[in-house]
N, C-alpha and C. Protein backbone atom coordinates (compact mmCIF):
# COMPACT_ATOMS: atom_id res chain seq x y z
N UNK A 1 -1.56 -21.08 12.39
CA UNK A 1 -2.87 -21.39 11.86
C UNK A 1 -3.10 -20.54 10.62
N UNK A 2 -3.84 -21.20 9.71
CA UNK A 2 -4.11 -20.38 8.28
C UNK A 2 -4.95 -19.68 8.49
N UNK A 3 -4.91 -18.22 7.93
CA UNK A 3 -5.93 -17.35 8.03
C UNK A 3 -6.45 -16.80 6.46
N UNK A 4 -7.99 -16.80 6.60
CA UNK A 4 -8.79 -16.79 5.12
C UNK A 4 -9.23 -15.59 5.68
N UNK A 5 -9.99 -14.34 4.55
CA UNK A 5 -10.63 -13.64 3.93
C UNK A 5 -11.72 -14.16 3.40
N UNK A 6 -13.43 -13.95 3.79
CA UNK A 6 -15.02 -14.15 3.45
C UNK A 6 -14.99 -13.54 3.21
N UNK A 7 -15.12 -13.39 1.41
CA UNK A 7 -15.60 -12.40 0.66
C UNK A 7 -16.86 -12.54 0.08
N UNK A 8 -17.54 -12.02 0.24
CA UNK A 8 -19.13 -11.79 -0.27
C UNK A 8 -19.13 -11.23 -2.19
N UNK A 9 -19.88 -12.69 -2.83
CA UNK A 9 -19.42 -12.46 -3.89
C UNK A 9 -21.21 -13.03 -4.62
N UNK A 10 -21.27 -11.34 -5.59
CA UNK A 10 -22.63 -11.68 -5.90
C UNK A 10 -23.22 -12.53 -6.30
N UNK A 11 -24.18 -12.81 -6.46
CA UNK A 11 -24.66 -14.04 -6.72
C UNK A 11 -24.47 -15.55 -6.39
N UNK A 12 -23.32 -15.35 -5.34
CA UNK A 12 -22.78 -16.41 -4.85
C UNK A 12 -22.84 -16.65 -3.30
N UNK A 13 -22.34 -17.41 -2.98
CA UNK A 13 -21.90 -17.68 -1.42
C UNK A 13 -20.70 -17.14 -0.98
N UNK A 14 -20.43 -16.90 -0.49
CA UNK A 14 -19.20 -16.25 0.15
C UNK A 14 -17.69 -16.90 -0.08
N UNK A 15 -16.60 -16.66 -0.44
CA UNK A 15 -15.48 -17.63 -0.62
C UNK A 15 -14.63 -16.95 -0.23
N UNK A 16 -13.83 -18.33 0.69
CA UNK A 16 -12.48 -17.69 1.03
C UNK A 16 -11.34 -17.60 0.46
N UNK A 17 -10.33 -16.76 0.53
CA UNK A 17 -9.21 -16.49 0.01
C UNK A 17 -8.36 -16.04 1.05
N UNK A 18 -7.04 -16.78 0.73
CA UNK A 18 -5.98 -17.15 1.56
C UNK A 18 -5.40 -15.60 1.91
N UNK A 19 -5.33 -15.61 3.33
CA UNK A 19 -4.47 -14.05 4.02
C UNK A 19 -3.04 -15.09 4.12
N UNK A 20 -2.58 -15.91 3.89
CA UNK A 20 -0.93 -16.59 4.20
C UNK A 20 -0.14 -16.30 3.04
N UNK A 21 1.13 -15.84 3.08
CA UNK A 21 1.56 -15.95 1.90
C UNK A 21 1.92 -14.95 0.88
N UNK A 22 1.15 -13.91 1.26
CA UNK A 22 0.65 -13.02 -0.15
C UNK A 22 2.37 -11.70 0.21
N UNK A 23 2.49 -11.73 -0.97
CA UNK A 23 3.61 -10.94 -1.45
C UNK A 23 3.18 -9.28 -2.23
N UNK A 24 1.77 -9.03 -2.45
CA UNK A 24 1.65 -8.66 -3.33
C UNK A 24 0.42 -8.48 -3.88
N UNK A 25 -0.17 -7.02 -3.39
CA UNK A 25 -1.75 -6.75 -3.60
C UNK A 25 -1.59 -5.42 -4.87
N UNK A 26 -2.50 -5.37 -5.86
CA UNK A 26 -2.42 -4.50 -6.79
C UNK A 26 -3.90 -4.52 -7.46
N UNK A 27 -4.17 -3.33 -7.17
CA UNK A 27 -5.16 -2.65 -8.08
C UNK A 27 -4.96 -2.84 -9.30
N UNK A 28 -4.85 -3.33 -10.45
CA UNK A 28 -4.79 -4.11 -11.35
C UNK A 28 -5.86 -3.27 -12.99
N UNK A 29 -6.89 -2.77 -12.41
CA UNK A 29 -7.66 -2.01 -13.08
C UNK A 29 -8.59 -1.11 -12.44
N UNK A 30 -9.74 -0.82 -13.14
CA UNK A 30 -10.98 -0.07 -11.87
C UNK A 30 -11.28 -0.84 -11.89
N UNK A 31 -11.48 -2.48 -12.52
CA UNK A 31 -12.48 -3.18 -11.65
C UNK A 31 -11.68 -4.38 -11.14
N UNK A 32 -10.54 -4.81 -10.64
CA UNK A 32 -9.68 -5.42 -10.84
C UNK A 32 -8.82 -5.66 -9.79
N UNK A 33 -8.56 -6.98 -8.38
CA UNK A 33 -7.27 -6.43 -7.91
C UNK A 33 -7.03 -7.51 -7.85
N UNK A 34 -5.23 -8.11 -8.06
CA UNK A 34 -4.80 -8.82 -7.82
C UNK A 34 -4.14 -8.80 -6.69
N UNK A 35 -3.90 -10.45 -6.08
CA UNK A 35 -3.34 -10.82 -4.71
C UNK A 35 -2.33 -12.15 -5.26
N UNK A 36 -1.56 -11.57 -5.58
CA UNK A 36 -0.21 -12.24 -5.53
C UNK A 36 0.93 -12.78 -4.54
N UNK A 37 0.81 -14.57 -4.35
CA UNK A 37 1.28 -15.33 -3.83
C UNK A 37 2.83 -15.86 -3.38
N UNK A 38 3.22 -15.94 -2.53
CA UNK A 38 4.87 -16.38 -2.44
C UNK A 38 5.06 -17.76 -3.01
N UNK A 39 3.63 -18.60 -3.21
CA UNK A 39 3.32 -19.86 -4.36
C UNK A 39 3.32 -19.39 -5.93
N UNK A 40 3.61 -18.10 -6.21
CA UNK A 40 3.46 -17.82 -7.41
C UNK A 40 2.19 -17.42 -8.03
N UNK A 41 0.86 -18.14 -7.57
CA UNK A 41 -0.34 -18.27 -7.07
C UNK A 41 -1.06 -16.78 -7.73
N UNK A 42 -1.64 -16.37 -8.75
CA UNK A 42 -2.12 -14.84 -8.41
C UNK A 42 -3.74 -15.46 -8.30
N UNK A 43 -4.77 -14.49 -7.53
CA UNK A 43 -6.31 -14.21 -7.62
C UNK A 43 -6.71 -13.04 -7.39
N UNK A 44 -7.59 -13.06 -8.96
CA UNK A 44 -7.68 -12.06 -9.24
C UNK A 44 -9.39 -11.75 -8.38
N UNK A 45 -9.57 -10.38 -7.77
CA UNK A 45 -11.28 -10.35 -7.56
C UNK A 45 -11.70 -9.20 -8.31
N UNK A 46 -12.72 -9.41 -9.21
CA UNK A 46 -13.43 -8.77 -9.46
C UNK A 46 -14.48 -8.26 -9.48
N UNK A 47 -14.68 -6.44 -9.45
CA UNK A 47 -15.42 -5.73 -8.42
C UNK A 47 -15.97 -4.91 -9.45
N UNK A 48 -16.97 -4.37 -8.75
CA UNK A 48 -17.74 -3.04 -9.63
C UNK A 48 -16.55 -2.07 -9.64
N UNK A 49 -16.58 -1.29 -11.19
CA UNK A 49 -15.95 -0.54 -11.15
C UNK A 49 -15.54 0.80 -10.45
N UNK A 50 -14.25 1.53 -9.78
CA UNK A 50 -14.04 2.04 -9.24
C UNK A 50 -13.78 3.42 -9.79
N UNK A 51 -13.82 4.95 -9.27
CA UNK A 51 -13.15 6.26 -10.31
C UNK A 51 -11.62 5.67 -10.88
N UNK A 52 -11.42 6.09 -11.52
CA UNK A 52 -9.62 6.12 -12.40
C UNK A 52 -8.87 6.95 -11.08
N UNK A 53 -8.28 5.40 -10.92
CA UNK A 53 -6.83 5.82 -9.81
C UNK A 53 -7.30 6.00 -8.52
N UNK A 54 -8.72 4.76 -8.03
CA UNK A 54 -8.66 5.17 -6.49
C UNK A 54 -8.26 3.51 -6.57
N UNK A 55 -7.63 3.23 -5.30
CA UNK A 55 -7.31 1.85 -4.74
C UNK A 55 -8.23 1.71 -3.71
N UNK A 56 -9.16 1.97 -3.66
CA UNK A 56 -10.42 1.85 -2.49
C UNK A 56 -10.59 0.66 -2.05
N UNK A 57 -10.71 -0.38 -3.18
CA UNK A 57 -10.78 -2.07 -2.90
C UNK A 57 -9.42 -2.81 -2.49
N UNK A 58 -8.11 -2.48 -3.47
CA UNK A 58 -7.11 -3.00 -2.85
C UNK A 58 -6.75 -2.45 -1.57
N UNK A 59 -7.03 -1.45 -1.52
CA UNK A 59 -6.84 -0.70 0.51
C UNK A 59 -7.50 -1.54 0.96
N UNK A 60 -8.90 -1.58 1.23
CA UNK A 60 -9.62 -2.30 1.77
C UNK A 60 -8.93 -3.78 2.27
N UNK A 61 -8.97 -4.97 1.06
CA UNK A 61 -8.64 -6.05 0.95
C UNK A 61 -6.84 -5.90 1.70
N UNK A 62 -6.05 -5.10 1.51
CA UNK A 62 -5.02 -5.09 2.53
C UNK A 62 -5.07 -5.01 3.97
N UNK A 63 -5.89 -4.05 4.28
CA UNK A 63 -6.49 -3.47 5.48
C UNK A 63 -6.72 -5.24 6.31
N UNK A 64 -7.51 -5.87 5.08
CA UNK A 64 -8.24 -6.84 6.08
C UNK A 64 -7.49 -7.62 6.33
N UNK A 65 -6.56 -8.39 5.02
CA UNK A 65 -5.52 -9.38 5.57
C UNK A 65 -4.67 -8.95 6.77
N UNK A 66 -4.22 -7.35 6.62
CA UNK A 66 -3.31 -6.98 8.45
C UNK A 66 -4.23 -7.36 9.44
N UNK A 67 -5.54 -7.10 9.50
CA UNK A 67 -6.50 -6.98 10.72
C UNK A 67 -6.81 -9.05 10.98
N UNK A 68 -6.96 -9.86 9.79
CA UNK A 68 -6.86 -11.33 10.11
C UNK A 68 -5.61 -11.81 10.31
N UNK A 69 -4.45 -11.44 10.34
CA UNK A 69 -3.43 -12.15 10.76
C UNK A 69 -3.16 -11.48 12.26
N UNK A 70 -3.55 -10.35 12.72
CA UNK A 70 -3.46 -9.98 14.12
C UNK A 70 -4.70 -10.60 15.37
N UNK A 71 -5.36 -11.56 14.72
CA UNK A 71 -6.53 -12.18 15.37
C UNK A 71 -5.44 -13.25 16.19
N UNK A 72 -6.18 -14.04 16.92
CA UNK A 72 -6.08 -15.06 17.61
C UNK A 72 -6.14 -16.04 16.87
N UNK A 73 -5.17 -17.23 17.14
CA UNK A 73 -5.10 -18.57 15.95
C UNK A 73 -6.50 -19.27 15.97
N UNK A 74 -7.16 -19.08 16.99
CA UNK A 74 -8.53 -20.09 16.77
C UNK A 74 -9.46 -18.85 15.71
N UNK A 75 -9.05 -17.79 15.44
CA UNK A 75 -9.95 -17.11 14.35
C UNK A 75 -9.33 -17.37 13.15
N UNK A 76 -10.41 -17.98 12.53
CA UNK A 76 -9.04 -17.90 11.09
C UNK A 76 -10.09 -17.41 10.06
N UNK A 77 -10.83 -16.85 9.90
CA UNK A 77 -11.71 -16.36 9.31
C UNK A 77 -12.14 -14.97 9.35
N UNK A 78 -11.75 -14.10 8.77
CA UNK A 78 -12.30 -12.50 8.44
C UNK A 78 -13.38 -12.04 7.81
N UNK A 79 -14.24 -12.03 8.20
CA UNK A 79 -15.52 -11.39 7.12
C UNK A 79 -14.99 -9.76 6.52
N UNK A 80 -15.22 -9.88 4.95
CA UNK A 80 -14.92 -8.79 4.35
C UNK A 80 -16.43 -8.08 4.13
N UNK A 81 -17.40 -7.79 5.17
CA UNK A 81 -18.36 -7.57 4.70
C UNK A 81 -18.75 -6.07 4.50
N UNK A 82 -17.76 -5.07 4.44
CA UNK A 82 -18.12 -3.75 4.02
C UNK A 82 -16.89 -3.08 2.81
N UNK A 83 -17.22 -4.08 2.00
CA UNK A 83 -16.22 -3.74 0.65
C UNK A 83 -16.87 -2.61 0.66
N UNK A 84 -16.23 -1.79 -0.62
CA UNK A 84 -16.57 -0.89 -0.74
C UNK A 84 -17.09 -0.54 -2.07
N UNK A 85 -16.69 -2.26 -2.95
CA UNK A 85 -17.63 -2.52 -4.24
C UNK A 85 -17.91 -3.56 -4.21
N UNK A 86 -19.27 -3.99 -4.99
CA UNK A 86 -19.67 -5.22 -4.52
C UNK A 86 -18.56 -6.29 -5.69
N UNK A 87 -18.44 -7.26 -5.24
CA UNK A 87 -17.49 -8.38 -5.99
C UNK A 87 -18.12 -9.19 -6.94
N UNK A 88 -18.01 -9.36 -7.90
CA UNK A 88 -18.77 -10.49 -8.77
C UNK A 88 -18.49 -11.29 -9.29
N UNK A 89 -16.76 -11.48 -8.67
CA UNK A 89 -15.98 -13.04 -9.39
C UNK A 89 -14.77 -12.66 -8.80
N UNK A 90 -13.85 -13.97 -8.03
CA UNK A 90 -12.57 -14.50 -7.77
C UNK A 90 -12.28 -15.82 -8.32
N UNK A 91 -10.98 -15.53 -9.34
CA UNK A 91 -10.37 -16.64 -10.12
C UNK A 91 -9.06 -16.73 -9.80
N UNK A 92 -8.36 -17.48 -9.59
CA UNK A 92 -7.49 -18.33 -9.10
C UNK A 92 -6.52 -19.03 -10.52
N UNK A 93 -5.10 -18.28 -10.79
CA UNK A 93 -4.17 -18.81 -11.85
C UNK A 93 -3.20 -19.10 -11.09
């Protein structure tokens, strides 16, 4: 069963992003992390900015995909609801 990540994204509704797949999480900037796909797939989320050189958000966002793929197949849904910056855009290349 596919398992998604609810990310709480300001001004918005919540959107999921795929825990299947991923090869490849990187802090990318302070405000910045990419989640890079075994589809090639990268999405990027972007977050309030973080100090220079903490991975607070990409920890986080790793943390959660281990904790949704150890759920039960009828859960396929993770609420990410204690980021640790608030998010204000996920784009999808």
């Amino acid at each position: 069963m596919a398992k998604f990540l609810s990310i709480p994204v300001t001004n918005e509704q919540k959107q999921l992003v795929s825990a299947d797949g991923v090869i490849l999480l990187e802090q990318a900037s302070t405000s910045t992390v990419t989640i890079t796909y075994a589809s090639a797939k990268v999405v990027t989320v972007t977050h309030a900015a973080s100090a220079a050189g903490s991975e607070e958000v990409r920890d986080y966002l790793q943390d959660s995909i281990v904790f949704a793929q150890q759920q039960p197949w009828h859960q396929v849904k993770y609420e990410c609801d204690a980021l640790p910056q608030a998010v204000s855009g996920i784009a999808v290349a």
